[in-house]
PDB file of N, CA and C in Angstrom:
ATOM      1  N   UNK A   1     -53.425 -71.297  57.617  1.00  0.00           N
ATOM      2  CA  UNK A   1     -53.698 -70.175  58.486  1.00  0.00           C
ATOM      3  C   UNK A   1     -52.585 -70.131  59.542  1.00  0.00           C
ATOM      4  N   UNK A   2     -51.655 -69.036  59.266  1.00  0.00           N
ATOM      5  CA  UNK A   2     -50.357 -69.449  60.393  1.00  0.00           C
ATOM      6  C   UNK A   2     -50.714 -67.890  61.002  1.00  0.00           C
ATOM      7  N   UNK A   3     -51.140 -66.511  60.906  1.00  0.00           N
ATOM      8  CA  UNK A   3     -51.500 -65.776  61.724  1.00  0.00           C
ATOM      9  C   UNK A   3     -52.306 -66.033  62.946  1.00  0.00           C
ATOM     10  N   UNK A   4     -51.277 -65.675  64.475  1.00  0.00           N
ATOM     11  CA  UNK A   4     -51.733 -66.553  65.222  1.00  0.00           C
ATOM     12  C   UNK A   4     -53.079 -65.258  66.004  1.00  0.00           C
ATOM     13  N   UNK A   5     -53.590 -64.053  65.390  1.00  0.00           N
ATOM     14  CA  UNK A   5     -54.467 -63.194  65.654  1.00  0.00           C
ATOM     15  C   UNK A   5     -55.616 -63.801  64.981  1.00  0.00           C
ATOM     16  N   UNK A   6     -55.609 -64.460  63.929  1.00  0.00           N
ATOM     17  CA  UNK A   6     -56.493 -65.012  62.698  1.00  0.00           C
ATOM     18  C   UNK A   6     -56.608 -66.665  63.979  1.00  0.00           C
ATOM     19  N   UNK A   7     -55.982 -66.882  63.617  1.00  0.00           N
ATOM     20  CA  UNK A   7     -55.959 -68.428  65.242  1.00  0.00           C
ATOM     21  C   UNK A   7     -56.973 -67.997  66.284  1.00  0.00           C
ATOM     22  N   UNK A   8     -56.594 -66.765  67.119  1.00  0.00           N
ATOM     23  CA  UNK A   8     -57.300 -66.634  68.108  1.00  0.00           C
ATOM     24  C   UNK A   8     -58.770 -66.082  67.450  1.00  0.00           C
ATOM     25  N   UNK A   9     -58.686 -65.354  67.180  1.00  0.00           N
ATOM     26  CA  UNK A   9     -60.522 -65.115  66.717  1.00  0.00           C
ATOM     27  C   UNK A   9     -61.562 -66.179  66.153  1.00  0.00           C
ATOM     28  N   UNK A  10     -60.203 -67.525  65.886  1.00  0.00           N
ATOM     29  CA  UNK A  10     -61.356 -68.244  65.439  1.00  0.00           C
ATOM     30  C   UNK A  10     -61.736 -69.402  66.627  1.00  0.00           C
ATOM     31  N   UNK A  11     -60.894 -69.394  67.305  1.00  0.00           N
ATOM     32  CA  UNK A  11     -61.056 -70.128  68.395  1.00  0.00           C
ATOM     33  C   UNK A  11     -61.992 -69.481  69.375  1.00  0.00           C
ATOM     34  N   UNK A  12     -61.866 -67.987  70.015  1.00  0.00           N
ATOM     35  CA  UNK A  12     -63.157 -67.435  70.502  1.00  0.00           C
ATOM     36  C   UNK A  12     -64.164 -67.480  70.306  1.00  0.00           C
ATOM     37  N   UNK A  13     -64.491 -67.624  68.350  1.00  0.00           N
ATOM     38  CA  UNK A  13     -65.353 -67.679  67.757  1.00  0.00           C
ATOM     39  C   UNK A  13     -65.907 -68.724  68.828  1.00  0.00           C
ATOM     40  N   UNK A  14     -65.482 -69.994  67.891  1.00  0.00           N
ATOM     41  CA  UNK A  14     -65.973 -71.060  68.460  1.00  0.00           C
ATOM     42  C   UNK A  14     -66.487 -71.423  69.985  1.00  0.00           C
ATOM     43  N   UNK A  15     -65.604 -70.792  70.970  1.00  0.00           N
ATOM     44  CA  UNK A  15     -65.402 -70.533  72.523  1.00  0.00           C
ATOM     45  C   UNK A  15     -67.086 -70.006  72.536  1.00  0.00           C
ATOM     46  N   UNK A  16     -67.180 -68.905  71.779  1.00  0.00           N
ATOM     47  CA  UNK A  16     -68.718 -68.103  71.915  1.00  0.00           C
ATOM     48  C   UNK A  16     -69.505 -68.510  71.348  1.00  0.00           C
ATOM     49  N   UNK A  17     -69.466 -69.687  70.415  1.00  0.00           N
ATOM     50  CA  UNK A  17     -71.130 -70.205  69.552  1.00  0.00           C
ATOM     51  C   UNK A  17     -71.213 -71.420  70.979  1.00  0.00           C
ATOM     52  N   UNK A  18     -70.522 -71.881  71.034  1.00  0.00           N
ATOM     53  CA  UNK A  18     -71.064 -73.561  71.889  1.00  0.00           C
ATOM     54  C   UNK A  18     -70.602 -73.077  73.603  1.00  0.00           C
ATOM     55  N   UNK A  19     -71.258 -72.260  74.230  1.00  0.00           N
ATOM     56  CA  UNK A  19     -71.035 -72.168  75.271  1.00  0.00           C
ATOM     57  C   UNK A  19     -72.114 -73.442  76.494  1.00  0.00           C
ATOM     58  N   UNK A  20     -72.714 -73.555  76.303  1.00  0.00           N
ATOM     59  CA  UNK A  20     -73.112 -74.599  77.032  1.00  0.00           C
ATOM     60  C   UNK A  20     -74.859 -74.635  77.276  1.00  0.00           C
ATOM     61  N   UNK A  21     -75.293 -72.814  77.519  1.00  0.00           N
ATOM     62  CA  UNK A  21     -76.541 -72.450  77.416  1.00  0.00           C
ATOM     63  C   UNK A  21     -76.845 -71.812  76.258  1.00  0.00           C
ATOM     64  N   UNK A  22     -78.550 -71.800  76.082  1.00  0.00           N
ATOM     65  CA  UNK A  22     -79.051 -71.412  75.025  1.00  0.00           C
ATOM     66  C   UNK A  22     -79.066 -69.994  75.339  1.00  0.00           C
ATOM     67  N   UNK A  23     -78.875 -69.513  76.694  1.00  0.00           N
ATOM     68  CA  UNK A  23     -79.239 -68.264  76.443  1.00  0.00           C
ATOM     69  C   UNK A  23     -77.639 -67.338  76.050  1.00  0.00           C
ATOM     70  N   UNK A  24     -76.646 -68.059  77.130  1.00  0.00           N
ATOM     71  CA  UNK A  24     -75.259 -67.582  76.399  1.00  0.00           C
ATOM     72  C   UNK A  24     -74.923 -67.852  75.089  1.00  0.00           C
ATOM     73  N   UNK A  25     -75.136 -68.767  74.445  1.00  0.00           N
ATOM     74  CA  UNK A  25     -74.923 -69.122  73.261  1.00  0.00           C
ATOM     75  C   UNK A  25     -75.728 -68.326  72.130  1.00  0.00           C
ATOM     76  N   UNK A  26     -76.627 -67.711  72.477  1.00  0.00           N
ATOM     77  CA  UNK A  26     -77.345 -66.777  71.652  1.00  0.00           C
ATOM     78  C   UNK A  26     -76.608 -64.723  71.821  1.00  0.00           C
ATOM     79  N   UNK A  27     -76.512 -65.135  73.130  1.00  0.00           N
ATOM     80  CA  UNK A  27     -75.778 -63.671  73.255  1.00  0.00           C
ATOM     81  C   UNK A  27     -74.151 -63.775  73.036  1.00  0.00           C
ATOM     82  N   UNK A  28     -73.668 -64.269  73.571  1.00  0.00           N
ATOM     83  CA  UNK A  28     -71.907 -64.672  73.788  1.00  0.00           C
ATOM     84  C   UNK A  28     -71.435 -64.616  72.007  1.00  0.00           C
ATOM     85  N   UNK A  29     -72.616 -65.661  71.431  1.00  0.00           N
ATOM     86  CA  UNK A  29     -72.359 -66.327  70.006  1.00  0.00           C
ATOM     87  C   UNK A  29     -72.632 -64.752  68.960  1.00  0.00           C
ATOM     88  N   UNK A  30     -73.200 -64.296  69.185  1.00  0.00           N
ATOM     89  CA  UNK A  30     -74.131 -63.162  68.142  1.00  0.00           C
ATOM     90  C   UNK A  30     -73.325 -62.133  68.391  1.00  0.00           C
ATOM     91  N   UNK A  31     -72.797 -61.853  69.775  1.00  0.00           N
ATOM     92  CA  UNK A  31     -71.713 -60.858  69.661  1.00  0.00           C
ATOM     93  C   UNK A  31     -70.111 -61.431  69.194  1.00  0.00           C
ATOM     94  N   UNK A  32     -69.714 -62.134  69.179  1.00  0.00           N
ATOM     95  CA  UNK A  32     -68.834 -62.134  68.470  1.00  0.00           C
ATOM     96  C   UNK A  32     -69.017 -62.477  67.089  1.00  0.00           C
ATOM     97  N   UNK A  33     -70.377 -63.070  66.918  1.00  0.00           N
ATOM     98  CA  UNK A  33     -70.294 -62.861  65.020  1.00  0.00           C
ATOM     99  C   UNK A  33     -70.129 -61.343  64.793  1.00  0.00           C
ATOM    100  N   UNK A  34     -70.672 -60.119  65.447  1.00  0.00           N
ATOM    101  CA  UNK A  34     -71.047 -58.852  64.323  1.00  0.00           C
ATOM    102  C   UNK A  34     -69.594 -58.691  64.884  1.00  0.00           C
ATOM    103  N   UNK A  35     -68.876 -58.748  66.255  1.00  0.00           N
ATOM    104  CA  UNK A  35     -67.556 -57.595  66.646  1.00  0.00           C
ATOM    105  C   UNK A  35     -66.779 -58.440  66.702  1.00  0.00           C
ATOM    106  N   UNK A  36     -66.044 -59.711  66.683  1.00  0.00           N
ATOM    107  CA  UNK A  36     -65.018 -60.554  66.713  1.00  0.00           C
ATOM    108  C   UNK A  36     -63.862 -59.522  65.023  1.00  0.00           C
ATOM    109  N   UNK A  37     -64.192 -59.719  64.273  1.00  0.00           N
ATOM    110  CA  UNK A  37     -63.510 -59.512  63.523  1.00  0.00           C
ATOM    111  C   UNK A  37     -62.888 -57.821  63.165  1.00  0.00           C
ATOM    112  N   UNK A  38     -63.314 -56.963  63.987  1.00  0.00           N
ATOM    113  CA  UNK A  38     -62.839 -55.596  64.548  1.00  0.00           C
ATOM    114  C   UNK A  38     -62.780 -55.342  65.849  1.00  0.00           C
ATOM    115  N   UNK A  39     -61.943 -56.515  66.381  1.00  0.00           N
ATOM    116  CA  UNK A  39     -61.612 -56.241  68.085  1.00  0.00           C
ATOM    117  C   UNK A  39     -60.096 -56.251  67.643  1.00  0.00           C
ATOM    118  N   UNK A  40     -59.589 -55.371  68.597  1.00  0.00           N
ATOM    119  CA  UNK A  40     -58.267 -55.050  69.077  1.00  0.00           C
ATOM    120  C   UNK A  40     -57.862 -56.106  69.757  1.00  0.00           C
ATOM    121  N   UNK A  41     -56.122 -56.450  69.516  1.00  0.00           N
ATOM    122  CA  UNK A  41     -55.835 -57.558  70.063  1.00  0.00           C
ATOM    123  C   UNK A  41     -55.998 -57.617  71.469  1.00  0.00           C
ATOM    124  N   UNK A  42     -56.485 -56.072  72.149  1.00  0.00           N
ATOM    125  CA  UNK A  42     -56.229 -56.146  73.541  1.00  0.00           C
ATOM    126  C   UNK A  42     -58.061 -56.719  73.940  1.00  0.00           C
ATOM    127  N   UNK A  43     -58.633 -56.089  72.905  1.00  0.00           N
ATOM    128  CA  UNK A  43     -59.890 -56.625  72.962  1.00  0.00           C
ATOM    129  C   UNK A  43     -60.358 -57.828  73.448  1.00  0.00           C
ATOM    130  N   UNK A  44     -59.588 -58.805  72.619  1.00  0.00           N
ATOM    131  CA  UNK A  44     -59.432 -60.078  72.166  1.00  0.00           C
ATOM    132  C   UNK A  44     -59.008 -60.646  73.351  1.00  0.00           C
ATOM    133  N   UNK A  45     -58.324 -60.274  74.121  1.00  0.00           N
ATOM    134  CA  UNK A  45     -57.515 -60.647  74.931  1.00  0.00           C
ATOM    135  C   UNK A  45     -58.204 -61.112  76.210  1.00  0.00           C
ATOM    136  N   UNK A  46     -59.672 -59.563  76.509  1.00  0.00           N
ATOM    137  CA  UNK A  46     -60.635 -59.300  77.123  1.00  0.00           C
ATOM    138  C   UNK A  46     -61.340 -60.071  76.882  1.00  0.00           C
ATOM    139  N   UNK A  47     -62.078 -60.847  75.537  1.00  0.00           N
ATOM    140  CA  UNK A  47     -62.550 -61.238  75.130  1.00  0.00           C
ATOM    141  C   UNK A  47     -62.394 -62.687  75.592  1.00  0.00           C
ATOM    142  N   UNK A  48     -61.293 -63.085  75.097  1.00  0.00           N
ATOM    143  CA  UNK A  48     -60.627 -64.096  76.074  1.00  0.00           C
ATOM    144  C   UNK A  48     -61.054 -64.959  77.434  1.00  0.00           C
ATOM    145  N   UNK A  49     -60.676 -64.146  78.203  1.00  0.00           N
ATOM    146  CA  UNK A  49     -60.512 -63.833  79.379  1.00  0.00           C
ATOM    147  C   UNK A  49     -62.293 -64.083  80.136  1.00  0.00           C
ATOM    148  N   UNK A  50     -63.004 -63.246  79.583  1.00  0.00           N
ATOM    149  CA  UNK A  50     -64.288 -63.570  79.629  1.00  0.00           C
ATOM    150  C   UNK A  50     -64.644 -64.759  79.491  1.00  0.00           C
ATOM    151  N   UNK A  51     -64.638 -65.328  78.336  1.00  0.00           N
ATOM    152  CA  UNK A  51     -64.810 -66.625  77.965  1.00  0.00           C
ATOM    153  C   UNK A  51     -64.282 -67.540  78.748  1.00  0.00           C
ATOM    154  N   UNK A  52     -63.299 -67.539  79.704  1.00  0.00           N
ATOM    155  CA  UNK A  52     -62.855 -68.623  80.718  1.00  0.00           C
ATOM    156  C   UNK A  52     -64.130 -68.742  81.744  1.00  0.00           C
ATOM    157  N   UNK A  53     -64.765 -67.791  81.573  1.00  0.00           N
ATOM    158  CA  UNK A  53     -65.502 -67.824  83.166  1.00  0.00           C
ATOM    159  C   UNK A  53     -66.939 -68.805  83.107  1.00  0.00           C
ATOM    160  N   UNK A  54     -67.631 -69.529  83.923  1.00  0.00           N
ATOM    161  CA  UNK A  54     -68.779 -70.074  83.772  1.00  0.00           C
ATOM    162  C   UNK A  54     -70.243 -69.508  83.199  1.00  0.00           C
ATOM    163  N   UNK A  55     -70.663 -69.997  82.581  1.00  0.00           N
ATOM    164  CA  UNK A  55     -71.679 -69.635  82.006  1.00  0.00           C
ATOM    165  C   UNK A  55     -72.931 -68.870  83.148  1.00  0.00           C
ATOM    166  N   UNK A  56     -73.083 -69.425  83.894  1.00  0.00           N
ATOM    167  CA  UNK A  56     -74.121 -68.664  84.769  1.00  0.00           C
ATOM    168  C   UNK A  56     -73.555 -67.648  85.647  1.00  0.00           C
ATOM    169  N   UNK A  57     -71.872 -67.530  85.985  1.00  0.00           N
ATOM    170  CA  UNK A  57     -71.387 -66.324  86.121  1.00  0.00           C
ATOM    171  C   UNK A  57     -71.788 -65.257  85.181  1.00  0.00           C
ATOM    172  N   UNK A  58     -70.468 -65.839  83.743  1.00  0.00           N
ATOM    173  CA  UNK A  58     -71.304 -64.386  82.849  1.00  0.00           C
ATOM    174  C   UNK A  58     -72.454 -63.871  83.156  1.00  0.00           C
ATOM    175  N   UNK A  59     -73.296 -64.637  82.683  1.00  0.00           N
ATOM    176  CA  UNK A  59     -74.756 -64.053  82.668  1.00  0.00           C
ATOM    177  C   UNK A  59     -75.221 -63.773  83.280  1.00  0.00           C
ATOM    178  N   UNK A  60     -75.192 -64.147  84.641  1.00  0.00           N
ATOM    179  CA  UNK A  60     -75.458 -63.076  85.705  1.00  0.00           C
ATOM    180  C   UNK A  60     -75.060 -61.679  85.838  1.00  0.00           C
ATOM    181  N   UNK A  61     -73.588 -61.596  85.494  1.00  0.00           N
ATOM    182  CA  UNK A  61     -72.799 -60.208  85.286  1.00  0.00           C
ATOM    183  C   UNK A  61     -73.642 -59.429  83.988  1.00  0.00           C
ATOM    184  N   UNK A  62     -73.566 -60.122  83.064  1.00  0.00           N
ATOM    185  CA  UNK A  62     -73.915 -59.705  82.016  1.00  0.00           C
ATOM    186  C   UNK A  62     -75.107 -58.947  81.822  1.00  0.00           C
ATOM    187  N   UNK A  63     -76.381 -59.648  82.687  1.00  0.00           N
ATOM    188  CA  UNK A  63     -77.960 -59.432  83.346  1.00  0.00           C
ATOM    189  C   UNK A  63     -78.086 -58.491  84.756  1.00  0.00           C
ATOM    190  N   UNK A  64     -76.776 -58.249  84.765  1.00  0.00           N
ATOM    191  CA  UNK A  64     -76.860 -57.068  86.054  1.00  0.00           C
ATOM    192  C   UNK A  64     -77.674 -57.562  87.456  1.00  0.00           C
ATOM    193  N   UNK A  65     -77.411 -59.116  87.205  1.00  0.00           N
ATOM    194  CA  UNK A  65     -77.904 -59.885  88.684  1.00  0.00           C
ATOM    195  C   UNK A  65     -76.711 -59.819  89.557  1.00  0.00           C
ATOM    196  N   UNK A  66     -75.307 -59.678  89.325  1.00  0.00           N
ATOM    197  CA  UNK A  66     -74.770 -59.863  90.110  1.00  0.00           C
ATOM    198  C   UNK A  66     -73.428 -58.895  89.516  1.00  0.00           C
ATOM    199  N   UNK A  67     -72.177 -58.285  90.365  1.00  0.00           N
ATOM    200  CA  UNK A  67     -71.510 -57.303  90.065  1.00  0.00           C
ATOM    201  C   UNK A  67     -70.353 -58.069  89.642  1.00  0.00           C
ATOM    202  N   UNK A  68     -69.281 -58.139  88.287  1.00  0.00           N
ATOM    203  CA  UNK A  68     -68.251 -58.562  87.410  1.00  0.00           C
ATOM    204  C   UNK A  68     -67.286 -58.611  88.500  1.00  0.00           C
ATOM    205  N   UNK A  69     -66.239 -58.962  88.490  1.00  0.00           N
ATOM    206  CA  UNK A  69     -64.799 -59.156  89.555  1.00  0.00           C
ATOM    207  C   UNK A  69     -64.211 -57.738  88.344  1.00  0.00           C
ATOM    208  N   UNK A  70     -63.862 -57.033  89.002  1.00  0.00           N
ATOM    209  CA  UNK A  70     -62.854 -55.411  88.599  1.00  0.00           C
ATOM    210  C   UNK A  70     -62.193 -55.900  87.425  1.00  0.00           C
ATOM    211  N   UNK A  71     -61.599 -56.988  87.072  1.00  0.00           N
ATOM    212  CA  UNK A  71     -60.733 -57.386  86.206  1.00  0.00           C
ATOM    213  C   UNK A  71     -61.768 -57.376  84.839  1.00  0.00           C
ATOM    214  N   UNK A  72     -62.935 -57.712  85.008  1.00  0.00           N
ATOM    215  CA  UNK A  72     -63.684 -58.244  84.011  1.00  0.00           C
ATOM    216  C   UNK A  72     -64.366 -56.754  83.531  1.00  0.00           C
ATOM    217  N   UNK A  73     -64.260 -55.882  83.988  1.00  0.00           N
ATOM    218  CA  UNK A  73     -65.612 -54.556  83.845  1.00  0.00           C
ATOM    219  C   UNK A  73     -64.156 -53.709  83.089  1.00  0.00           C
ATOM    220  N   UNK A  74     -64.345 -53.622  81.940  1.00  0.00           N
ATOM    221  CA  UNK A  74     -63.473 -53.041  80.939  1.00  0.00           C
ATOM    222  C   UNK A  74     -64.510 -53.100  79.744  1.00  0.00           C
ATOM    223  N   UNK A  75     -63.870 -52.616  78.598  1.00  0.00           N
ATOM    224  CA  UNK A  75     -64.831 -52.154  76.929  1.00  0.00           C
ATOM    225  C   UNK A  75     -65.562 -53.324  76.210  1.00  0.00           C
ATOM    226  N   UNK A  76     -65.068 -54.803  76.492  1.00  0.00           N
ATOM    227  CA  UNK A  76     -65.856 -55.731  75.740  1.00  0.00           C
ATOM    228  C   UNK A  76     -66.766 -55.991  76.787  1.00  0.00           C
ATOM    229  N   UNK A  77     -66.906 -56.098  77.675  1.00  0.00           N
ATOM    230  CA  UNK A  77     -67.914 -56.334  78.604  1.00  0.00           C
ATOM    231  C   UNK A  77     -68.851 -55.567  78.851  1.00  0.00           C
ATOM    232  N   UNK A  78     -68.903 -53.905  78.635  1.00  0.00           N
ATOM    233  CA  UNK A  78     -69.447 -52.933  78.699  1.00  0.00           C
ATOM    234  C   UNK A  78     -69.944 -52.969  77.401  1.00  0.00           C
ATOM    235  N   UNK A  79     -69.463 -53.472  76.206  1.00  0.00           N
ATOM    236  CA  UNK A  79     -70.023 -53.623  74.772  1.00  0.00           C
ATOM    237  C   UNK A  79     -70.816 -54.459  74.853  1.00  0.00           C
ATOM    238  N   UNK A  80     -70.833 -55.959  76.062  1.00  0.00           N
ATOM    239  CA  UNK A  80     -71.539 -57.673  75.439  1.00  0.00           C
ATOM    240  C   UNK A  80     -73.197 -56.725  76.204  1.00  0.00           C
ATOM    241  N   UNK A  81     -72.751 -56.211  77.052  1.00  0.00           N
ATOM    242  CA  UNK A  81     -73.775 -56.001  77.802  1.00  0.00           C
ATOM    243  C   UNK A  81     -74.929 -55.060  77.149  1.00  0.00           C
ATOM    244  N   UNK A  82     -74.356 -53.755  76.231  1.00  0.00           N
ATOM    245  CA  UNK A  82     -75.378 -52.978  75.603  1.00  0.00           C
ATOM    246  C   UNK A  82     -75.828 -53.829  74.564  1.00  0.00           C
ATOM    247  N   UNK A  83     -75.199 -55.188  73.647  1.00  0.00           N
ATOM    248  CA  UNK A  83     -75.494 -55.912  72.659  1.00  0.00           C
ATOM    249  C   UNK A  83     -76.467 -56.437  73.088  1.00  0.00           C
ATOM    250  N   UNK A  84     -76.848 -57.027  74.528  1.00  0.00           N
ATOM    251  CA  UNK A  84     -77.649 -57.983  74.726  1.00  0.00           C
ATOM    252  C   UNK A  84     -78.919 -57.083  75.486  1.00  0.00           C
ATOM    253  N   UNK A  85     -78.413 -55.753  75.556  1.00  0.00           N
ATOM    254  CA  UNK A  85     -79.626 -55.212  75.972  1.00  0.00           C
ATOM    255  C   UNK A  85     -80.598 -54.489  74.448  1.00  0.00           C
ATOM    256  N   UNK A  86     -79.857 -54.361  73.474  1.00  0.00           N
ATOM    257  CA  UNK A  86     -80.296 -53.925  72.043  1.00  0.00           C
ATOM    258  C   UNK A  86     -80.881 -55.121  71.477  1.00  0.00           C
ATOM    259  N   UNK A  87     -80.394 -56.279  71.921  1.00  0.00           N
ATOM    260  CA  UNK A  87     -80.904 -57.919  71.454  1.00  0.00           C
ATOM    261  C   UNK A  87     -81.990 -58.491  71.986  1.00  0.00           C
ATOM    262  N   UNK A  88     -82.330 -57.740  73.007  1.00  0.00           N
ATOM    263  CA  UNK A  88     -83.235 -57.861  73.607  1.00  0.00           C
ATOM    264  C   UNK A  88     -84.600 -57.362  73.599  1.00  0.00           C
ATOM    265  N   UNK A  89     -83.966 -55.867  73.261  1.00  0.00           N
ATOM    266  CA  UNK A  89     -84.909 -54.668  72.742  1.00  0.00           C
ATOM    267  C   UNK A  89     -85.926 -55.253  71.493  1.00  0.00           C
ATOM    268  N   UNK A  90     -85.198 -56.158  70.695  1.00  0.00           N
ATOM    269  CA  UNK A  90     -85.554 -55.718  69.378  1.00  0.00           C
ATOM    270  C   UNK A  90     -86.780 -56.864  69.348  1.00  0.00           C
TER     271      UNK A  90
END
């Protein structure tokens, strides 16, 4: 595997199944199984980027307990958030 786009998705992958909580690890993890593999590299990038941050940050952002830093409130974040409100729904 020397495509280093094929590299990064699988490393996010991973970044998003073992996040540390059960409850990120169920949302973080489930959205990048269905959309990891039709994200834009800029996506990805977003995607990324997210994934640096602490787990009870996200999810607070994510749970609309607390408001994202400007950098973070772009299309994958606006996507994790309707996923986990449809994931929730169901």
């Amino acid at each position: 595997m020397t495509d280093p786009e094929e590299i990064l998705r699988q490393r996010l992958m991973y970044q998003s199944k073992r996040r540390g909580t059960k409850e990120a690890d169920m949302i973080i993890g489930q959205f990048a199984i269905e959309n990891i593999h039709s994200m834009t590299p800029e996506e990805l990038r977003q995607f990324g980027s997210l994934l640096e941050e602490s787990d009870p940050d996200l999810m607070s952002w994510i749970s609309g307990i607390k408001t994202p830093p400007d950098y973070h409130k772009n299309d994958i974040f606006k996507r994790i958030c309707n996923f986990k409100n449809i994931l929730l729904n169901h």
